[in-house]
C-alpha atoms as a PDB file:
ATOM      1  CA  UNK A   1       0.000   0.000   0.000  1.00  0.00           C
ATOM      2  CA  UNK A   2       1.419   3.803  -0.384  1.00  0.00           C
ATOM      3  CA  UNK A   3       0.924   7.018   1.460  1.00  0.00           C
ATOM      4  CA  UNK A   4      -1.792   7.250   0.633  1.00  0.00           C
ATOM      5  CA  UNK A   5      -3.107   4.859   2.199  1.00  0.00           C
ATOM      6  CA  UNK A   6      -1.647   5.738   5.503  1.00  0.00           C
ATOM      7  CA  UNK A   7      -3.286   9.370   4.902  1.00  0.00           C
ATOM      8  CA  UNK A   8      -7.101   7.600   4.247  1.00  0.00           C
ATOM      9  CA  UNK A   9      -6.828   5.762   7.674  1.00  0.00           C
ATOM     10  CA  UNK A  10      -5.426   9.443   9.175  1.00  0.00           C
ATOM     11  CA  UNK A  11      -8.565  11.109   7.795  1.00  0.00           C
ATOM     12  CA  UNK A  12     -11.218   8.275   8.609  1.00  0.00           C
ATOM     13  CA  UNK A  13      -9.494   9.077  12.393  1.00  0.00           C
ATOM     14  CA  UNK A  14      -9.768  12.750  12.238  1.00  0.00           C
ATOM     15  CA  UNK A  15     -13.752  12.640  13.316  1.00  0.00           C
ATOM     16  CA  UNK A  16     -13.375  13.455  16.755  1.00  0.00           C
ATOM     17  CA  UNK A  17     -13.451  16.756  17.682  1.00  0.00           C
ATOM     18  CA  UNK A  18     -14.792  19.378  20.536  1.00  0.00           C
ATOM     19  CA  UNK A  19     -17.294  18.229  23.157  1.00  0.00           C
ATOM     20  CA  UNK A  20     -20.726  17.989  22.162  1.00  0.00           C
ATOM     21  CA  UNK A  21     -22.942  20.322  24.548  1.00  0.00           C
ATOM     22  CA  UNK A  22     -24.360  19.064  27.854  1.00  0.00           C
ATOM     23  CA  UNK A  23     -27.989  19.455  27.123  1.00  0.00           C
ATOM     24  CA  UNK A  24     -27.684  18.197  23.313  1.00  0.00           C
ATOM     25  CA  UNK A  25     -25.969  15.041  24.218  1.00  0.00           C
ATOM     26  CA  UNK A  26     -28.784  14.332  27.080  1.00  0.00           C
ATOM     27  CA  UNK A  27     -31.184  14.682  24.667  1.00  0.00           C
ATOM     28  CA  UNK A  28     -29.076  11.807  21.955  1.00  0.00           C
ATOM     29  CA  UNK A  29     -27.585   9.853  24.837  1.00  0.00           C
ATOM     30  CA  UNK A  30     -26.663   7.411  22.453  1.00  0.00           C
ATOM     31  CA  UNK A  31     -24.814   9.438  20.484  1.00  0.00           C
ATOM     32  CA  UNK A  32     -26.880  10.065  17.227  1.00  0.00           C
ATOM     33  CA  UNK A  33     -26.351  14.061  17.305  1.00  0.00           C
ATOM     34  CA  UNK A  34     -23.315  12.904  15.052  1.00  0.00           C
ATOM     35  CA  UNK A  35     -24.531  10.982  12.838  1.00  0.00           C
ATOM     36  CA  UNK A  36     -24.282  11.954   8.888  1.00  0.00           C
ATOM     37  CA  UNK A  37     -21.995  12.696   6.440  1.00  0.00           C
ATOM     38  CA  UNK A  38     -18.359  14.604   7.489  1.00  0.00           C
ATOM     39  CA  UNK A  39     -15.781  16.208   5.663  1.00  0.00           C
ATOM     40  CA  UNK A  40     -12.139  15.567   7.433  1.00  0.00           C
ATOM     41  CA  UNK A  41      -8.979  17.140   7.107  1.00  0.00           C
ATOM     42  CA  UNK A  42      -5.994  15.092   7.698  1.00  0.00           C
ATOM     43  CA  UNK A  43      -2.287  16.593   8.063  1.00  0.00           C
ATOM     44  CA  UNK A  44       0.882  14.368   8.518  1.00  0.00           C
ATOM     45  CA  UNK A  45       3.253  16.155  10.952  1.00  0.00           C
ATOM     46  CA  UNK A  46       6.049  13.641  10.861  1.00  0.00           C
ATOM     47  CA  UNK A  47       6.624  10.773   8.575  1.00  0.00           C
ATOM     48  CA  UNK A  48       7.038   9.936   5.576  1.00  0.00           C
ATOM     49  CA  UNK A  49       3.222  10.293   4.515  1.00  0.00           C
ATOM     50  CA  UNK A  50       1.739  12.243   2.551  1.00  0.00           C
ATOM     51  CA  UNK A  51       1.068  15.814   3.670  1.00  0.00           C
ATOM     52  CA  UNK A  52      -2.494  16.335   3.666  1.00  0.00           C
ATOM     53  CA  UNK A  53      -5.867  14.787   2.116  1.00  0.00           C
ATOM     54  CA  UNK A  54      -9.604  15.358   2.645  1.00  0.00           C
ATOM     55  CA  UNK A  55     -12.087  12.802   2.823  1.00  0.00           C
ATOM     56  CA  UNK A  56     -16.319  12.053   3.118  1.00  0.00           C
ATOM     57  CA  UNK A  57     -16.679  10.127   6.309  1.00  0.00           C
ATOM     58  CA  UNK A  58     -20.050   9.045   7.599  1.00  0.00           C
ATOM     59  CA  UNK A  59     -21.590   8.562  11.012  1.00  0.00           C
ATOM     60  CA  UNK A  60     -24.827   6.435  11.971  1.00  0.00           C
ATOM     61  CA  UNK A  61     -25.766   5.570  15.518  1.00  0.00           C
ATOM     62  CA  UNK A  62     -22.142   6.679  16.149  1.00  0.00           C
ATOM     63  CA  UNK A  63     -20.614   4.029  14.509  1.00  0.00           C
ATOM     64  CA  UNK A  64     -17.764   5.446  11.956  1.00  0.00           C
ATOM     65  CA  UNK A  65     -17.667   3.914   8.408  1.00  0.00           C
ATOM     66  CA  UNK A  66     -16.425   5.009   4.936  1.00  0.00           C
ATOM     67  CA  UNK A  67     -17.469   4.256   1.219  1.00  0.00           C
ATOM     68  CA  UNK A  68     -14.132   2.428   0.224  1.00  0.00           C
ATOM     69  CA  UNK A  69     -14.592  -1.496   0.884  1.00  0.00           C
ATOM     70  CA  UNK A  70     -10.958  -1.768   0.401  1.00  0.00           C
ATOM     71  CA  UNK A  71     -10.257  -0.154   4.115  1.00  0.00           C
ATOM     72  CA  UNK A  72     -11.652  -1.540   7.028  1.00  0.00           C
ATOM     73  CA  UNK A  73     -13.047   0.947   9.480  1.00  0.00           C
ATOM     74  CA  UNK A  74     -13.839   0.754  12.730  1.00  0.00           C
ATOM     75  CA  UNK A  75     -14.648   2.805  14.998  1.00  0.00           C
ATOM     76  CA  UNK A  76     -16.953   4.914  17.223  1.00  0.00           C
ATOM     77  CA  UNK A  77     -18.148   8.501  18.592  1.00  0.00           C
ATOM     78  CA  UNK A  78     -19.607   8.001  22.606  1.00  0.00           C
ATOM     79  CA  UNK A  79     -22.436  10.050  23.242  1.00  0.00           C
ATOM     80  CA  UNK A  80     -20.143  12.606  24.833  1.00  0.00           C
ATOM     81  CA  UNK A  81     -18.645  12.936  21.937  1.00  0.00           C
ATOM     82  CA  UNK A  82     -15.109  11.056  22.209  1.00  0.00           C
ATOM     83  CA  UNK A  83     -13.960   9.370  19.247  1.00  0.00           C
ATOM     84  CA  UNK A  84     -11.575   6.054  18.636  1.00  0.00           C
ATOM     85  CA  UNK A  85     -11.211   4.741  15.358  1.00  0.00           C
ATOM     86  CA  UNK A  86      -9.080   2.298  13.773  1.00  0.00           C
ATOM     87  CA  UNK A  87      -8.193   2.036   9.890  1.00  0.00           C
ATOM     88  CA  UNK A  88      -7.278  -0.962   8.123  1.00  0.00           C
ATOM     89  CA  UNK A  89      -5.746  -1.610   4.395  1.00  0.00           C
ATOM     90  CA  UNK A  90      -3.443  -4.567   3.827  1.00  0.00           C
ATOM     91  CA  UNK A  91      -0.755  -4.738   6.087  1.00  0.00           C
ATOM     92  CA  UNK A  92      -1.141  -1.148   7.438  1.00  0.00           C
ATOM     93  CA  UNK A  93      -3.045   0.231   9.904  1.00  0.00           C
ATOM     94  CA  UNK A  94      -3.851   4.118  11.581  1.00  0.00           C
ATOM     95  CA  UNK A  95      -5.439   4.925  15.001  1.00  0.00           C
ATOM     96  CA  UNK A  96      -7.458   7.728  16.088  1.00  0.00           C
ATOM     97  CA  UNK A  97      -8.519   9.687  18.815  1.00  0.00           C
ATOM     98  CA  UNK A  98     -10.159  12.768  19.402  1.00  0.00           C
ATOM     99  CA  UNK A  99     -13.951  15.032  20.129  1.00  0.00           C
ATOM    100  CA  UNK A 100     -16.370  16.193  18.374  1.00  0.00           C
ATOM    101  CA  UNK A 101     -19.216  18.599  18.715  1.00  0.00           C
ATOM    102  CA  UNK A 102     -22.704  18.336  16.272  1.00  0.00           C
ATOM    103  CA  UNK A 103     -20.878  20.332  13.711  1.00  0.00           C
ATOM    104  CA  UNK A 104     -16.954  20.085  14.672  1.00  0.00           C
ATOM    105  CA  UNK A 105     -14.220  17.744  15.630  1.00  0.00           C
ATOM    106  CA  UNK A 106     -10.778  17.630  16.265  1.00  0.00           C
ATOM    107  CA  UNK A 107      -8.021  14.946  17.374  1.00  0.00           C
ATOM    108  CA  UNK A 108      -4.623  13.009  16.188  1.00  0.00           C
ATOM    109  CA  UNK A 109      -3.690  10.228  14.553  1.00  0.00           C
ATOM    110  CA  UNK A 110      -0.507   7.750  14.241  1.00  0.00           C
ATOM    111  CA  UNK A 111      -0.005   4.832  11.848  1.00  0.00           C
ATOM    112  CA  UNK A 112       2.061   3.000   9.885  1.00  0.00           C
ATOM    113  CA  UNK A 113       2.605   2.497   6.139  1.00  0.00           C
ATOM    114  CA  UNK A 114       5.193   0.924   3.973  1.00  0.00           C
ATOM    115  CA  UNK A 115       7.363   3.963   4.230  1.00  0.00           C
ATOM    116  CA  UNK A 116       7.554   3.755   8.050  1.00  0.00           C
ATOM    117  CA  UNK A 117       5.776   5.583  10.998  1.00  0.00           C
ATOM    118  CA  UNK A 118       3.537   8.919  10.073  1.00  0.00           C
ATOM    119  CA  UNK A 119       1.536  10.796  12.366  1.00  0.00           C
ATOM    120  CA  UNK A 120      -0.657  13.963  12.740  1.00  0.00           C
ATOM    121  CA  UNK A 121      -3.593  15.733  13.330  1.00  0.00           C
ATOM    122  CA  UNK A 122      -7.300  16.051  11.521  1.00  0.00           C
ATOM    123  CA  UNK A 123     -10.328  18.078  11.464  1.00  0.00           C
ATOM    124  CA  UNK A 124     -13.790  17.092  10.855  1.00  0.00           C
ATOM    125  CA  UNK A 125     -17.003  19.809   9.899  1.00  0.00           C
ATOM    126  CA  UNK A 126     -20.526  18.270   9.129  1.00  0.00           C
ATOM    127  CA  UNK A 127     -21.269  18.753   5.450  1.00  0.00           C
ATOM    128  CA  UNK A 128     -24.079  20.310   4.924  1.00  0.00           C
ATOM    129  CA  UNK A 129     -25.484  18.531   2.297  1.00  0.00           C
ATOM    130  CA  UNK A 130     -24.936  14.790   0.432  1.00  0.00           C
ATOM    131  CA  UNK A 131     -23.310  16.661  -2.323  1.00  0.00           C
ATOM    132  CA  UNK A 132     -20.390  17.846  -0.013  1.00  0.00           C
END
């Protein structure tokens, strides 16, 4: 697998982002205030990845998936909104962790590809439509 690769599993780990708000997460306690469709950022800050991509992820009954059946994602947002995922694609793998709000999240990842260990941050917005 290449880079690129390592950068998809960043990206599909980037959902996590700020808290969700008190009184919107007791009203979803099981964490459906994020589900639908996300647009993620993902930046490599060390490695030998590649620098940045941005991918679609999508969110239902806070369970993290993506369109590509070629990587295996797993992964999950808690009602609080914490976020773990894991990102699978031959012999390499990514983890991460972060928060996210309704309409934000933030967090890290680290993996590792054929050209050795990468690492990094992401960002996650809720598209606003299907089209996004």
């Amino acid at each position: 697998m290449s880079k690129r690769w390592a950068i998809t599993a960043a990206a599909l780990l980037a959902l996590p982002v700020l808290a969700g708000t008190a009184a919107f997460a007791r009203s979803q306690p099981d964490g459906r205030q994020f589900d639908g469709r996300w647009s993620v950022s993902v930046i490599t800050n060390s490695g030998a990845c590649d620098r940045g991509y941005r991918y679609r992820l999508n969110i239902e009954n806070g369970q993290i998936s993506y369109d590509n059946p070629s990587v295996q994602v797993s992964g999950q947002v808690t009602p609080r909104g914490q976020v773990q995922v894991v990102v699978r694609a031959g012999g390499q793998q990514a983890v991460g962790t972060g928060r996210m709000s309704p309409t934000y999240g933030e967090g890290s990842w680290s993996g590792q590809s054929s050209a050795g260990q990468c690492s990094g941050v992401w960002q996650a917005q809720r598209s606003e439509s299907s089209a996004d």
